[in-house]
Protein backbone atom coordinates (compact mmCIF):
# COMPACT_ATOMS: atom_id res chain seq x y z
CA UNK A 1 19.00 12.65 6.09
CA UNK A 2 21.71 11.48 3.36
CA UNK A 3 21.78 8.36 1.49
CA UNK A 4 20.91 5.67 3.81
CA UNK A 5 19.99 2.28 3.60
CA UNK A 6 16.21 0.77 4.00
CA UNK A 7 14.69 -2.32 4.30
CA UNK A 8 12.39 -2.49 1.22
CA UNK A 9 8.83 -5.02 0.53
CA UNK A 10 6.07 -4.44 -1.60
CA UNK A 11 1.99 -4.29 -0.89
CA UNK A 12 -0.43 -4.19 -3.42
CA UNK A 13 -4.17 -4.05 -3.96
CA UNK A 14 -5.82 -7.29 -3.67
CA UNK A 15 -9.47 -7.85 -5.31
CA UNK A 16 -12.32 -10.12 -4.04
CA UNK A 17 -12.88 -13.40 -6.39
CA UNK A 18 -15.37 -15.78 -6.28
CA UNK A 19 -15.80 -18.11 -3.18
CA UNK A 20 -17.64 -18.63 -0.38
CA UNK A 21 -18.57 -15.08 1.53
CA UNK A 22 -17.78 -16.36 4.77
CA UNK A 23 -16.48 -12.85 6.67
CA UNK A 24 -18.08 -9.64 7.22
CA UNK A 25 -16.45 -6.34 6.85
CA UNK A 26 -17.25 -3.58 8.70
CA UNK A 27 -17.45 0.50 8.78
CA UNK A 28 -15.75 1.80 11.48
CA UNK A 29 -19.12 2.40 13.35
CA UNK A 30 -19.16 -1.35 13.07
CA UNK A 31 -21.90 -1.51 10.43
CA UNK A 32 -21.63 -4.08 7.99
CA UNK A 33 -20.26 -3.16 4.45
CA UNK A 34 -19.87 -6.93 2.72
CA UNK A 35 -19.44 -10.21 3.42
CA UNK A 36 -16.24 -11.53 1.95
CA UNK A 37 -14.27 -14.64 1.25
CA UNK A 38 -11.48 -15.57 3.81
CA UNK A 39 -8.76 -15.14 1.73
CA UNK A 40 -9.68 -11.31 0.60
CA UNK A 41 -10.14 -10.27 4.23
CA UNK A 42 -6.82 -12.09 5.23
CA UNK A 43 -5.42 -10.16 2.32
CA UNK A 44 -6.80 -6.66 2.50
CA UNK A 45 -6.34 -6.20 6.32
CA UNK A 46 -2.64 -6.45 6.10
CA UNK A 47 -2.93 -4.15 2.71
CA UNK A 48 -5.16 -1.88 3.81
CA UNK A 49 -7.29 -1.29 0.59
CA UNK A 50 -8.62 -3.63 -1.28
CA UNK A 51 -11.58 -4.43 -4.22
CA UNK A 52 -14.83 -6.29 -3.75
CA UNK A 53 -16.56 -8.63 -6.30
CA UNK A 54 -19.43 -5.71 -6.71
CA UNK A 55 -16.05 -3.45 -7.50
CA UNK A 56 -16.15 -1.20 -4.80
CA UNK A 57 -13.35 -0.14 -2.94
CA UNK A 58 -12.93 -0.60 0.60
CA UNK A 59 -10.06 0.99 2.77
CA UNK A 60 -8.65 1.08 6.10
CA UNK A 61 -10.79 3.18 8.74
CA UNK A 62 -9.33 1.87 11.84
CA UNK A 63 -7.73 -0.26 14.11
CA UNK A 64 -8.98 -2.36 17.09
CA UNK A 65 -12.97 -2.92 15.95
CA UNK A 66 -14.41 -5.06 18.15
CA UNK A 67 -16.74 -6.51 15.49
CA UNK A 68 -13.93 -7.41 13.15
CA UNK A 69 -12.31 -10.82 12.46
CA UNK A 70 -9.10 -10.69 13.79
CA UNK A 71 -6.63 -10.05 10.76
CA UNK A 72 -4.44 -13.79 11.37
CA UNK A 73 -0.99 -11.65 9.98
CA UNK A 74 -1.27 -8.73 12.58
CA UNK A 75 -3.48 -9.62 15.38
CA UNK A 76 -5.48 -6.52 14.41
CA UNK A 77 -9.38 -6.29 14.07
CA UNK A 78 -9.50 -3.66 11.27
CA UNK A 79 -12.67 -1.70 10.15
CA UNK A 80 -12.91 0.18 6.60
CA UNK A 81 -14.37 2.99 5.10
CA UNK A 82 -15.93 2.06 1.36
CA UNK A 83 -14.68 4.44 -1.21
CA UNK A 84 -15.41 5.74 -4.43
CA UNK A 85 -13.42 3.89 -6.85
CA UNK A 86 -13.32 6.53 -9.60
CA UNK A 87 -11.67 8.52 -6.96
CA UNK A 88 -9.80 5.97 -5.48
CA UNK A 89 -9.14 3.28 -7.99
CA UNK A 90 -6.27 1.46 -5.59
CA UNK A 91 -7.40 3.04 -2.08
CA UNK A 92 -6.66 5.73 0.15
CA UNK A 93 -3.26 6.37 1.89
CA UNK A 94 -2.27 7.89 5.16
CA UNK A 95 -2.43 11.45 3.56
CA UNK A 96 -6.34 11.06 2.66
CA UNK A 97 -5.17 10.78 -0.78
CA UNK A 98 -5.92 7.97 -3.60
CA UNK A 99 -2.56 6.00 -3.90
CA UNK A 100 -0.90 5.54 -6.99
CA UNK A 101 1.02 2.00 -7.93
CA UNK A 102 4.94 2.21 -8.35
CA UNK A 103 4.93 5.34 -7.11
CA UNK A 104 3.39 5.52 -3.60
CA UNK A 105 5.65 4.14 -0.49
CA UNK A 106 4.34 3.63 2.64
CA UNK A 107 6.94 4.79 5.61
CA UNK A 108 7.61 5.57 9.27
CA UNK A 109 6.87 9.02 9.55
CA UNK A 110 9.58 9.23 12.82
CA UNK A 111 11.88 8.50 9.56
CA UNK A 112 10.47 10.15 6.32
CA UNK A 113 7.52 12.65 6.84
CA UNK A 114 4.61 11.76 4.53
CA UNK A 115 4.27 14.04 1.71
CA UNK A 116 8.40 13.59 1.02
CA UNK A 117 9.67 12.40 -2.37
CA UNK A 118 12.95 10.19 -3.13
CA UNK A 119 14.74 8.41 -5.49
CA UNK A 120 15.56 4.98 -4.61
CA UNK A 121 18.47 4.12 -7.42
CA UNK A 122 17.98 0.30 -7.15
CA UNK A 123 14.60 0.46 -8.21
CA UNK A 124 15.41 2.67 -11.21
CA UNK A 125 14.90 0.65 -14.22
CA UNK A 126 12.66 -2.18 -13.15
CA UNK A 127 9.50 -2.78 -15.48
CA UNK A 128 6.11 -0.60 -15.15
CA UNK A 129 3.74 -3.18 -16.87
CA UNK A 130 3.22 -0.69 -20.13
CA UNK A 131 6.79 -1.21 -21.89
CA UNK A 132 8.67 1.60 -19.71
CA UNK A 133 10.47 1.77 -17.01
CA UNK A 134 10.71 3.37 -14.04
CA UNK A 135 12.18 6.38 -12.89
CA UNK A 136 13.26 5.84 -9.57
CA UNK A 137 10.78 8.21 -7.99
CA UNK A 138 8.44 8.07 -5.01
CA UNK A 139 6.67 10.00 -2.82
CA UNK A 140 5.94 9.06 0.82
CA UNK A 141 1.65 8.68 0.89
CA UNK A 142 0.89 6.07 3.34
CA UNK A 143 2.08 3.83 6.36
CA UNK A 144 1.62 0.75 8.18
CA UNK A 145 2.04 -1.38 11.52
CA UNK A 146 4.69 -3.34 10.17
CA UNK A 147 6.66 -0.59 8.75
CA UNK A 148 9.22 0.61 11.29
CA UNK A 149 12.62 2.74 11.27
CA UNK A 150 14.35 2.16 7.98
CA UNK A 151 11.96 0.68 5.61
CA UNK A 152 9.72 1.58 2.47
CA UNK A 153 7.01 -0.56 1.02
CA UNK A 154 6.57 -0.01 -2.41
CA UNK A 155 2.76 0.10 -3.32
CA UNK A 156 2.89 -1.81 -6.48
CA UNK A 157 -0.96 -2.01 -7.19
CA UNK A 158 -1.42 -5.57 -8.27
CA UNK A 159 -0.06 -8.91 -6.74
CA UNK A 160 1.17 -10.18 -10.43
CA UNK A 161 3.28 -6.99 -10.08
CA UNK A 162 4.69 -7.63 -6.52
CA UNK A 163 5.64 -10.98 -7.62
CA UNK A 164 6.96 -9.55 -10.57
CA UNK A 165 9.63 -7.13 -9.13
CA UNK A 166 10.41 -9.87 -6.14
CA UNK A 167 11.68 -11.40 -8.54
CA UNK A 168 13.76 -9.11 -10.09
CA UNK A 169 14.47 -7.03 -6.47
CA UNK A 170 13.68 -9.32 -3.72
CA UNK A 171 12.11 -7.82 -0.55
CA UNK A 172 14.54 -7.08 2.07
CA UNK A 173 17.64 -6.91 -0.23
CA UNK A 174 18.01 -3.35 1.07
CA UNK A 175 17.51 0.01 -1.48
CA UNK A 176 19.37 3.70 -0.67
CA UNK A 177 16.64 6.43 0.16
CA UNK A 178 17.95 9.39 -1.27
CA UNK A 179 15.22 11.89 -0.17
CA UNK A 180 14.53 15.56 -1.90
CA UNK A 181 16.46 14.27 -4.74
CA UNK A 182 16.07 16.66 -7.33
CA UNK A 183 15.47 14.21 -9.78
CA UNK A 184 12.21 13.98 -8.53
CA UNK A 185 11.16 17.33 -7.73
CA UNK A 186 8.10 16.86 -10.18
CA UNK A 187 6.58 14.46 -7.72
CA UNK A 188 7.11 17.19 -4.63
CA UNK A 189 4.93 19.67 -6.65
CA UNK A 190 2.77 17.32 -6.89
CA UNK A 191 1.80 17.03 -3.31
């Protein structure tokens, strides 16, 4: 695969505030883990992970759990697995591993095996939150049901932060996936 051109979005990693617990979440054995506002289940079962108020971390276990809400973006009744958030501070991604913000993508693995690293230019630049920039580099850790053929979803870790580089790289403006770039051989070794 050359230099070819994806779709790109972001997801990040919402967290629980206050409100009215009105939904359970569930294990994927359908036991309960928490009962959570509307608006964080709505959020973290299109995300995938997510925070609660007690700060634990919950992430995706499974689709199609009969004792879920159904998620009102995806028509999906997601169950999750709670995780240990020194661990996995952001969640889990499709390669069991803890996800790291602007740096993790999330991919269709017909396209880009997981595990892969590439430099997408157009993202090159933009701010990392700490007074640096970024390199470019990313590395191919999770997926999702919305992700299909060309497209990477940049795991950005915080919503301020995918509002943030919207802004400055709008979703679905299109970035070149330059994959095995050497400029980011540190990130393959880091598999």
């Amino acid at each position: 695969m050359g230099e070819e051109v994806f779709r790109n979005t972001y997801y990040d990693f919402p967290s629980e505030a206050e409100g009215a617990r009105e939904v359970k979440v569930f294990d994927a054995s359908c036991a309960p883990i928490a009962s959570v506002t509307r608006a964080f289940h709505d959020a973290v079962c299109v995300q995938g992970s997510g925070r609660l108020a007690s700060g634990a971390t919950v992430s995706f276990a499974r689709r199609g759990c009969a004792c879920a809400e159904v998620c009102p973006r995806t028509g999906q009744q997601v169950c999750f697995e709670r995780l240990d958030p020194g661990r996995f501070p952001h969640g889990r991604g499709a390669m069991g591993t803890a996800i790291t913000p602007l740096r993790t993508v999330a991919v269709d693995v017909a396209v880009i095996p997981l595990g892969t690293a590439m430099f997408i230019p157009e993202l090159a630049g933009l701010p990392l939150g700490n007074g640096t920039s970024h390199d470019g580099c990313f590395l191919a850790e999770d997926r999702g049901i919305k992700i299909v053929g060309r497209h990477v979803d940049v795991f950005t870790g915080d919503p301020a932060m995918t509002v943030r580089w919207n802004a400055l790289f709008p979703s679905n403006r299109g970035v070149h996936v330059l994959p095995g770039d050497p400029r980011c051989a540190a990130l393959s070794r880091r598999r």
